[in-house]
N, C-alpha and C. Protein backbone atom coordinates (compact mmCIF):
# COMPACT_ATOMS: atom_id res chain seq x y z
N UNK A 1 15.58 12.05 -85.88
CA UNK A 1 14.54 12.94 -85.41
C UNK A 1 13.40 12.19 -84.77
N UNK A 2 12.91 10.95 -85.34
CA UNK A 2 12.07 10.33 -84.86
C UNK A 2 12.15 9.90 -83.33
N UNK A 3 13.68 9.52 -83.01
CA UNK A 3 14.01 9.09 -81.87
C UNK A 3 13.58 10.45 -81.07
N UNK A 4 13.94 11.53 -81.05
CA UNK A 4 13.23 12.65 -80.39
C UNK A 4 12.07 12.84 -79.94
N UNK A 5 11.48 12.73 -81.17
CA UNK A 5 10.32 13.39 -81.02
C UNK A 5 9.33 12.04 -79.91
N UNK A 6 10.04 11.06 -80.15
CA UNK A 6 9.42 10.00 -79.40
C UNK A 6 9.52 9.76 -77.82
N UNK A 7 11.06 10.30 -77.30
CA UNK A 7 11.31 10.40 -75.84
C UNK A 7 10.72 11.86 -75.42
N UNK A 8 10.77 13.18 -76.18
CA UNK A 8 9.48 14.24 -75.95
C UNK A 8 8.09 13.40 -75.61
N UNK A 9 7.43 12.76 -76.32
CA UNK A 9 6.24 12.09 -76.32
C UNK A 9 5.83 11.04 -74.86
N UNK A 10 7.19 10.87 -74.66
CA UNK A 10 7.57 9.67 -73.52
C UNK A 10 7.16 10.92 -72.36
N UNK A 11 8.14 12.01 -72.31
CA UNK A 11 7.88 12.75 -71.10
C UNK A 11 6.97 13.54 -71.00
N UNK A 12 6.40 13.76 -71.81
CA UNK A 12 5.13 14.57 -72.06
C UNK A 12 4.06 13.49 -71.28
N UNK A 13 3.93 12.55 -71.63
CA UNK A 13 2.82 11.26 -70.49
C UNK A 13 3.34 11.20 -68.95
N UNK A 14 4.85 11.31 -68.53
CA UNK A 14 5.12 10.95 -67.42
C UNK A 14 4.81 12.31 -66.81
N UNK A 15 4.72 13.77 -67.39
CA UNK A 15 4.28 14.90 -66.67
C UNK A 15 3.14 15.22 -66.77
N UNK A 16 2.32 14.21 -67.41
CA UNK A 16 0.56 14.60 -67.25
C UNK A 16 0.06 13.45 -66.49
N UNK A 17 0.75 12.16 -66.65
CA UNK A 17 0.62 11.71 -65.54
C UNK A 17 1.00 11.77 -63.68
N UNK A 18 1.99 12.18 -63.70
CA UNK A 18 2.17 12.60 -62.47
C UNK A 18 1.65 14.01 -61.98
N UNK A 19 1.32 15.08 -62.92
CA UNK A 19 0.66 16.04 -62.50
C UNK A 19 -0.56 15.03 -61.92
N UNK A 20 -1.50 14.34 -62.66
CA UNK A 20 -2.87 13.80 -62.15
C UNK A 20 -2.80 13.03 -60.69
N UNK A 21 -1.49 12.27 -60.69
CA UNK A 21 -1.14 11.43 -59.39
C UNK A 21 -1.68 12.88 -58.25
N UNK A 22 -0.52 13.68 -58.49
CA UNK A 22 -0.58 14.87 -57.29
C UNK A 22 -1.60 15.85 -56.97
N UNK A 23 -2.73 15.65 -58.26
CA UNK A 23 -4.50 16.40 -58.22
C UNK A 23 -4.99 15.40 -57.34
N UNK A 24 -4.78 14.20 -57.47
CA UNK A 24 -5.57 12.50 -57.13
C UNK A 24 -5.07 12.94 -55.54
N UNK A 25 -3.79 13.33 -55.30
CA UNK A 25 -3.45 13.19 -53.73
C UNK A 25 -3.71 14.08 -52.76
N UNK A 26 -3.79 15.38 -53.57
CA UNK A 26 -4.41 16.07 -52.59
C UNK A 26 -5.79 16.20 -52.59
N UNK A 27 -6.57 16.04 -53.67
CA UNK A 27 -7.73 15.79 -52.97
C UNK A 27 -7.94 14.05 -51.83
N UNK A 28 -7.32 13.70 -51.98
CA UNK A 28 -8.12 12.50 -50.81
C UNK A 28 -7.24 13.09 -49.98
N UNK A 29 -6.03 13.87 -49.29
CA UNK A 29 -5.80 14.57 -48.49
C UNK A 29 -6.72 15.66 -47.92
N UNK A 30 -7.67 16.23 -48.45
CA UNK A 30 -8.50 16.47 -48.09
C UNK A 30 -9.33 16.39 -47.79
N UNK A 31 -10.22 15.05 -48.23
CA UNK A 31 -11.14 14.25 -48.28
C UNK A 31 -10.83 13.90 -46.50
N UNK A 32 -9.11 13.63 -46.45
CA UNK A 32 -9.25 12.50 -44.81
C UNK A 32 -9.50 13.85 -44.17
N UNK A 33 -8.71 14.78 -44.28
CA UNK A 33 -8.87 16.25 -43.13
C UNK A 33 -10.78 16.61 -42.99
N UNK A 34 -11.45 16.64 -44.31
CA UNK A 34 -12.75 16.72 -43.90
C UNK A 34 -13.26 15.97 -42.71
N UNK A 35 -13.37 14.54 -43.14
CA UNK A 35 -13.35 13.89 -42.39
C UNK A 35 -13.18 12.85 -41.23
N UNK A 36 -12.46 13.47 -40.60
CA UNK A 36 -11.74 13.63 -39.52
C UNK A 36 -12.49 14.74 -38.50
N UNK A 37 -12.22 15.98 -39.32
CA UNK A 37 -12.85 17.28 -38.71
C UNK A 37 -14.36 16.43 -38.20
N UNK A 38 -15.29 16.30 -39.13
CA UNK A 38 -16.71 15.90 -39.11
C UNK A 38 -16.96 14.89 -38.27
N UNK A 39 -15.92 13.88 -37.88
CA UNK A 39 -15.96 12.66 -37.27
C UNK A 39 -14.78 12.50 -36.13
N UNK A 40 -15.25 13.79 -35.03
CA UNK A 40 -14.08 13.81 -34.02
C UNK A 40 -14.62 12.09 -33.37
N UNK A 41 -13.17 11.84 -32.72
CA UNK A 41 -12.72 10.45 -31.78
C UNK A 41 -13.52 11.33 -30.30
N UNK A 42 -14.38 10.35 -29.71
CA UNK A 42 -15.04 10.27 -28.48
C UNK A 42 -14.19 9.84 -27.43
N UNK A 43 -13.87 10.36 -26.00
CA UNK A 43 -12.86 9.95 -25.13
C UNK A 43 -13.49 8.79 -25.27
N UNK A 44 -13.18 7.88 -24.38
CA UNK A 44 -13.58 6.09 -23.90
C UNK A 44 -13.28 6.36 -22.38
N UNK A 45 -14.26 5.80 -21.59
CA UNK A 45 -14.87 5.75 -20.85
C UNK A 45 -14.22 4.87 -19.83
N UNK A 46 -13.16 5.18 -18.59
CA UNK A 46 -12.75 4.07 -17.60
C UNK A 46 -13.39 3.76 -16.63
N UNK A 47 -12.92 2.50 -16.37
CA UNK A 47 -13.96 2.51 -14.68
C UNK A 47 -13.37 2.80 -13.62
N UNK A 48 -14.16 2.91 -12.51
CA UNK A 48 -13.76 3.75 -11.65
C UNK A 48 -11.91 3.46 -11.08
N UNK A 49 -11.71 2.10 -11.13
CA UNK A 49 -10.69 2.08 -10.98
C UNK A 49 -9.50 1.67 -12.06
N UNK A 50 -8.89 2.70 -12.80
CA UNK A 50 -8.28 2.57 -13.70
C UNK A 50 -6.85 1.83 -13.37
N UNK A 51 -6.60 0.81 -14.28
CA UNK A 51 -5.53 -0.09 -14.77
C UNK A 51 -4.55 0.25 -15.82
N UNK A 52 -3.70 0.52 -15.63
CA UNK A 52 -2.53 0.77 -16.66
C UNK A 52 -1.28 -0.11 -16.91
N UNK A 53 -1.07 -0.84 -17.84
CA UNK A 53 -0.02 -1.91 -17.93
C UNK A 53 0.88 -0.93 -18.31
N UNK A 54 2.40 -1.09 -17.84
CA UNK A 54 3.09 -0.71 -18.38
C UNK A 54 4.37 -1.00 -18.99
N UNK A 55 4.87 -1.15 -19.58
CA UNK A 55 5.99 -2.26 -20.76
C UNK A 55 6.81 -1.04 -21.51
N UNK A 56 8.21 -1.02 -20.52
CA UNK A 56 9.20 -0.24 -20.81
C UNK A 56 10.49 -1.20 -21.05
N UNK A 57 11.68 -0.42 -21.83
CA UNK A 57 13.31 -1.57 -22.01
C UNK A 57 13.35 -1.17 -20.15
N UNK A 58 13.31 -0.56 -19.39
CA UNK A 58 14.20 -0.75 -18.00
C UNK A 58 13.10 -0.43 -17.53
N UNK A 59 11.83 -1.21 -17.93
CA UNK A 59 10.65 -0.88 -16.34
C UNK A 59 10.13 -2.51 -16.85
N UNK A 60 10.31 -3.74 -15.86
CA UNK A 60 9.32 -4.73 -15.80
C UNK A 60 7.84 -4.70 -16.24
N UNK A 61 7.09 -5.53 -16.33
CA UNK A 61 5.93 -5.10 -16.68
C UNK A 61 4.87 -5.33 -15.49
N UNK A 62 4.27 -4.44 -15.29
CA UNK A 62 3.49 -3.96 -14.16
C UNK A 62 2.25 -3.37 -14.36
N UNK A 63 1.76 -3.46 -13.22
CA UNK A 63 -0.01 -2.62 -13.37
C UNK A 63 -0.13 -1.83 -12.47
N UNK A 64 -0.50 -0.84 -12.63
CA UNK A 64 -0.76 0.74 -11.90
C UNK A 64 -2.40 0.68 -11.67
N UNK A 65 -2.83 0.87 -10.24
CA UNK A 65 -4.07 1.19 -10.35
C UNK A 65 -4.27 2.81 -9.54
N UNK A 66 -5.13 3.45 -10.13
CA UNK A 66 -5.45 4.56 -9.62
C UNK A 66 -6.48 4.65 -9.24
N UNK A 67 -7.33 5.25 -8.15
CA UNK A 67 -8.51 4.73 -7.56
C UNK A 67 -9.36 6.38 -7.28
N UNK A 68 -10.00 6.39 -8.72
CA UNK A 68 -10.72 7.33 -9.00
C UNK A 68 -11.97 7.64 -9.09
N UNK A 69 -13.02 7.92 -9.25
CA UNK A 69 -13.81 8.29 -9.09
C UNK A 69 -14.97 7.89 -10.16
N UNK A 70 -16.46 6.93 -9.84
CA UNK A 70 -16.87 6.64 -10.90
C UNK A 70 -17.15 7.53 -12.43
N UNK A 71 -17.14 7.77 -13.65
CA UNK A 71 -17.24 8.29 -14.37
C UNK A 71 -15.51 8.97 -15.04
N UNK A 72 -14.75 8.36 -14.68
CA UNK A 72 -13.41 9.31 -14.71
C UNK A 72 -13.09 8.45 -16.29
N UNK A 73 -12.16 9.57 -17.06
CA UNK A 73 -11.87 9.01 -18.38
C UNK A 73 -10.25 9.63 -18.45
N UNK A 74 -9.18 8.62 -18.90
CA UNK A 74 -8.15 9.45 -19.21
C UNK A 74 -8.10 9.73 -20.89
N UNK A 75 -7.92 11.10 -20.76
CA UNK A 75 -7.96 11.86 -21.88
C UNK A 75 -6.41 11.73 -22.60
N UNK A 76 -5.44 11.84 -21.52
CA UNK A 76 -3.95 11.41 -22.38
C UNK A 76 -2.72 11.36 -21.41
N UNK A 77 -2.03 10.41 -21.88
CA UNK A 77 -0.86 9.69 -20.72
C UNK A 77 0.31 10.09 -21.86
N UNK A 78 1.16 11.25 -20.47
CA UNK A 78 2.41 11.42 -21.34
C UNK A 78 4.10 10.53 -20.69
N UNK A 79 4.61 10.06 -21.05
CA UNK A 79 5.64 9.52 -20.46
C UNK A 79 7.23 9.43 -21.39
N UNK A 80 7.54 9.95 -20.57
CA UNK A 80 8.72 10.22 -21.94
C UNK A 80 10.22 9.68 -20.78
N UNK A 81 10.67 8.59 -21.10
CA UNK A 81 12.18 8.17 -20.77
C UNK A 81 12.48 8.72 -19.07
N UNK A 82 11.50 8.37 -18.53
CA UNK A 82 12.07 8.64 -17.26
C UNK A 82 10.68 7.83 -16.02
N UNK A 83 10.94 8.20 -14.71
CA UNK A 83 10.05 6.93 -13.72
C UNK A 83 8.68 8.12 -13.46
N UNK A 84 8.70 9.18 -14.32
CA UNK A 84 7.36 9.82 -13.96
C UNK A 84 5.90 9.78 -15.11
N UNK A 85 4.92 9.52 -15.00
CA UNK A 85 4.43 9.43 -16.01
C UNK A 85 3.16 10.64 -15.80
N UNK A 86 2.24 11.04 -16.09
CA UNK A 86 1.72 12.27 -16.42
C UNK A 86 0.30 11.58 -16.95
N UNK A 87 -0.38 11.63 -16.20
CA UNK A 87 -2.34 11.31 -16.62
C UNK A 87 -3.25 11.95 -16.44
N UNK A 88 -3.66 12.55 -18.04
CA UNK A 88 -4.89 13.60 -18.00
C UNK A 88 -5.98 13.01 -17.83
N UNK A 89 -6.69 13.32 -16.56
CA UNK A 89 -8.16 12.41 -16.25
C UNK A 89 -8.98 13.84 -16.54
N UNK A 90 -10.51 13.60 -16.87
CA UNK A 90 -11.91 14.47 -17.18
C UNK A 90 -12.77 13.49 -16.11
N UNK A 91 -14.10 14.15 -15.96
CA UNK A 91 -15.14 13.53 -15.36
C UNK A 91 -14.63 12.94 -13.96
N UNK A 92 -15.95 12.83 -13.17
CA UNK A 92 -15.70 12.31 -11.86
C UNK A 92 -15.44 13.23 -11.00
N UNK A 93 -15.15 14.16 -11.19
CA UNK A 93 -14.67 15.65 -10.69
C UNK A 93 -14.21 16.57 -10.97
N UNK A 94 -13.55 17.75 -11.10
CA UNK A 94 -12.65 18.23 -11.76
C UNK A 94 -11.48 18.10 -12.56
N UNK A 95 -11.32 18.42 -14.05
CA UNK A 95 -10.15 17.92 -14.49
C UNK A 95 -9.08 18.09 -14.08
N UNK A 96 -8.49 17.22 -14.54
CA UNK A 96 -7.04 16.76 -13.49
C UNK A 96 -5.43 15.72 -14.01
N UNK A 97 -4.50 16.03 -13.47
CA UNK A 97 -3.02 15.54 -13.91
C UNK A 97 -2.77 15.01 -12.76
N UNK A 98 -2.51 13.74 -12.95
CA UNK A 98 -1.79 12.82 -12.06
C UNK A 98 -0.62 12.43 -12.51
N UNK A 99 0.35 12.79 -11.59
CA UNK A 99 1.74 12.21 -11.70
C UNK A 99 1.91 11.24 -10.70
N UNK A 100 2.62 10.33 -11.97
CA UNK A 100 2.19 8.87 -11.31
C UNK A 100 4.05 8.17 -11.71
N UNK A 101 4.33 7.93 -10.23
CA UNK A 101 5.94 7.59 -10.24
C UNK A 101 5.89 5.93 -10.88
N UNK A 102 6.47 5.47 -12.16
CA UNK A 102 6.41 3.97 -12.49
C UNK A 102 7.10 2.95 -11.26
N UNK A 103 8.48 3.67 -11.11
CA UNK A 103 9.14 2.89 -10.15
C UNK A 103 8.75 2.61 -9.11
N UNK A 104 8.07 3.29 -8.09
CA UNK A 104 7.53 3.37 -6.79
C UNK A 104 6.13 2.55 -7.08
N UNK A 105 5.24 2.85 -8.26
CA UNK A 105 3.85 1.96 -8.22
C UNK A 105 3.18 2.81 -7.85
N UNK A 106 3.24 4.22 -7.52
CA UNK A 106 1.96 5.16 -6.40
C UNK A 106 2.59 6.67 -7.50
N UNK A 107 0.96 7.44 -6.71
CA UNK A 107 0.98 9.06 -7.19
C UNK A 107 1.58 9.66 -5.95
N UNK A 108 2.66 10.54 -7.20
CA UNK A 108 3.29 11.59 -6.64
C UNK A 108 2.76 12.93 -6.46
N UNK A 109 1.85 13.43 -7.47
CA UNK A 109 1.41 14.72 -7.41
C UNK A 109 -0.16 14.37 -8.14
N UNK A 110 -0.67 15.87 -8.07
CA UNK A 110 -1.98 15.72 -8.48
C UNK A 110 -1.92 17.35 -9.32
N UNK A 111 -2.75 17.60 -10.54
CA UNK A 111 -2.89 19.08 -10.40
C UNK A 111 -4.01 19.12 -10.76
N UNK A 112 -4.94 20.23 -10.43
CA UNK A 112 -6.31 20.21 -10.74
C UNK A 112 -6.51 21.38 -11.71
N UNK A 113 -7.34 20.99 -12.53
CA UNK A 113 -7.29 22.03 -13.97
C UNK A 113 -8.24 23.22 -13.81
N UNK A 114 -8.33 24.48 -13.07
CA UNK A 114 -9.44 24.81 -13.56
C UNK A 114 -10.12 25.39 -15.17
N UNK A 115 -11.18 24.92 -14.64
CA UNK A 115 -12.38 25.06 -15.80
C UNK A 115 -12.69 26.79 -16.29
């Protein structure tokens, strides 16, 4: 009986301890979501003529310049497995998507966002 009552005793700690682990985790899961919310990321700031290295398995490594407008910031570069790449610019003028061919080195398209 003793042996019982002793591995009861055993799991009785490993389920009040791990209940506390999973109180402990979601609050600092919340803790980061607070702050995060409270402490949004600021775009960063390019200069007028933006530089983009780019380092793909089947693209050499190369530099793209785009020749934009002082104050211009890219907000987000999408590129997914293929020679087109996709650049959300703000400021300098109207917001804007540049499609920008890797292979060729030059813009293919432009779209302008309205506001």
């Amino acid at each position: 009986m003793e042996q019982g009552t002793f591995a009861r005793r055993g799991l009785f700690a490993a389920v009040i301890g791990m209940g506390i682990l999973i109180i402990l985790g979601v609050i600092a899961l919340v803790a980061v979501i607070i702050h995060r919310m409270s402490h949004p990321r600021l775009p960063v700031a390019a200069p007028a003529g933006i530089s983009l290295s780019a380092t793909a398995a089947t693209i050499p490594s190369q530099t793209f310049l785009l020749h934009e407008p002082a104050g211009t910031r890219i907000e987000q570069i999408v590129w997914s497995n293929g020679p087109i790449m996709a650049i959300r610019l703000s400021g300098g003028g109207p917001d804007r998507i540049v499609l920008w061919d890797t292979g060729a080195g030059r813009s293919v398209g432009e779209i302008n966002l309205a506001q």
